[in-house]
Protein backbone atom coordinates (compact mmCIF):
# COMPACT_ATOMS: atom_id res chain seq x y z
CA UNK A 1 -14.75 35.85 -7.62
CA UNK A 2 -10.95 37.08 -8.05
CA UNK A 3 -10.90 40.76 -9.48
CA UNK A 4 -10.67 41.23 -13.81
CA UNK A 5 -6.96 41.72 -12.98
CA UNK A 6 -6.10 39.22 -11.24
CA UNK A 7 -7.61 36.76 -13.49
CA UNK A 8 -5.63 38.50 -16.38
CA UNK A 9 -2.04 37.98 -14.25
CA UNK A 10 -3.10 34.31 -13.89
CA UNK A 11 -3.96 33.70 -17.48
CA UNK A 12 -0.25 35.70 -18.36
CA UNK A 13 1.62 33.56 -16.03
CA UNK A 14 0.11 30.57 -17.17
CA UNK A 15 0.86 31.51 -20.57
CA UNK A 16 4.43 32.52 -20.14
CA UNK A 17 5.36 29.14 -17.99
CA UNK A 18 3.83 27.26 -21.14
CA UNK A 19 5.95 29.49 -23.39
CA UNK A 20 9.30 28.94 -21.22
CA UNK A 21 8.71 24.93 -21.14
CA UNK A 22 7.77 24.52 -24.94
CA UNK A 23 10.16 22.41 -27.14
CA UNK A 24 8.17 22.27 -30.40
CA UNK A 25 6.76 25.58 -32.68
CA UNK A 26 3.48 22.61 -31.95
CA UNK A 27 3.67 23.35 -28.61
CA UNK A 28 4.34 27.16 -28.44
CA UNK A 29 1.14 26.96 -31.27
CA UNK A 30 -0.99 25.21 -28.83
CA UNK A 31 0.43 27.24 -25.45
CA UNK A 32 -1.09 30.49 -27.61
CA UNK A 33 -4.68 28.86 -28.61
CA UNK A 34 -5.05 28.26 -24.99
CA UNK A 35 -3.75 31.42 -24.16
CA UNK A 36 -5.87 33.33 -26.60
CA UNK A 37 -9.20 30.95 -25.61
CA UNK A 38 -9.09 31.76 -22.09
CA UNK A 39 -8.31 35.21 -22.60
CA UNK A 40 -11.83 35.41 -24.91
CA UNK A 41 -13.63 33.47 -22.36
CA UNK A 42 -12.50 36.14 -19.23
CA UNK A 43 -13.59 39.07 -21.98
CA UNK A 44 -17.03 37.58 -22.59
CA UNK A 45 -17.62 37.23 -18.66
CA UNK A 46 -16.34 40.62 -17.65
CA UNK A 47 -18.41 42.36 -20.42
CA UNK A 48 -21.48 40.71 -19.50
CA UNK A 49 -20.85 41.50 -15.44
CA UNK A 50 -20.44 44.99 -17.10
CA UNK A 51 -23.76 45.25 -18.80
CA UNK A 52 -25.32 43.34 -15.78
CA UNK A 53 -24.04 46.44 -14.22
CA UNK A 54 -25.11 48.86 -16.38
CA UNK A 55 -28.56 47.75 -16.62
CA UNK A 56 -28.79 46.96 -13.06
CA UNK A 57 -28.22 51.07 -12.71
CA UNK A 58 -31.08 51.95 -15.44
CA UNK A 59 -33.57 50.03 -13.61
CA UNK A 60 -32.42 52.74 -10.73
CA UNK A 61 -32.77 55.53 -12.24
CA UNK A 62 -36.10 54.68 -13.70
């Protein structure tokens, strides 16, 4: 598992490449969606690590 980061950098390059290449307002539309969907998808997994986390040290201190 590659660190929050990391992940974020990849998603930006990704993103900016797609930007760079794109001929069409379609294309810089669809280079965005993607963009935006993996950037929800990294969110949603890093939260719930973080509550995994969190709850993880509850059950400690209990």
């Amino acid at each position: 598992m590659a660190s929050y980061t990391a992940e974020v950098s990849a998603i930006h390059k990704k993103f900016n490449i797609a930007v760079k290449r794109a001929k069409t307002k379609k294309s810089l539309n669809k280079a965005y969606s993607v963009h935006k969907k993996a950037h929800e998808r990294l969110l949603k997994k890093h939260l719930r690590e973080e509550i995994a986390m969190i709850n993880k040290a509850k059950k400690k201190l209990e």
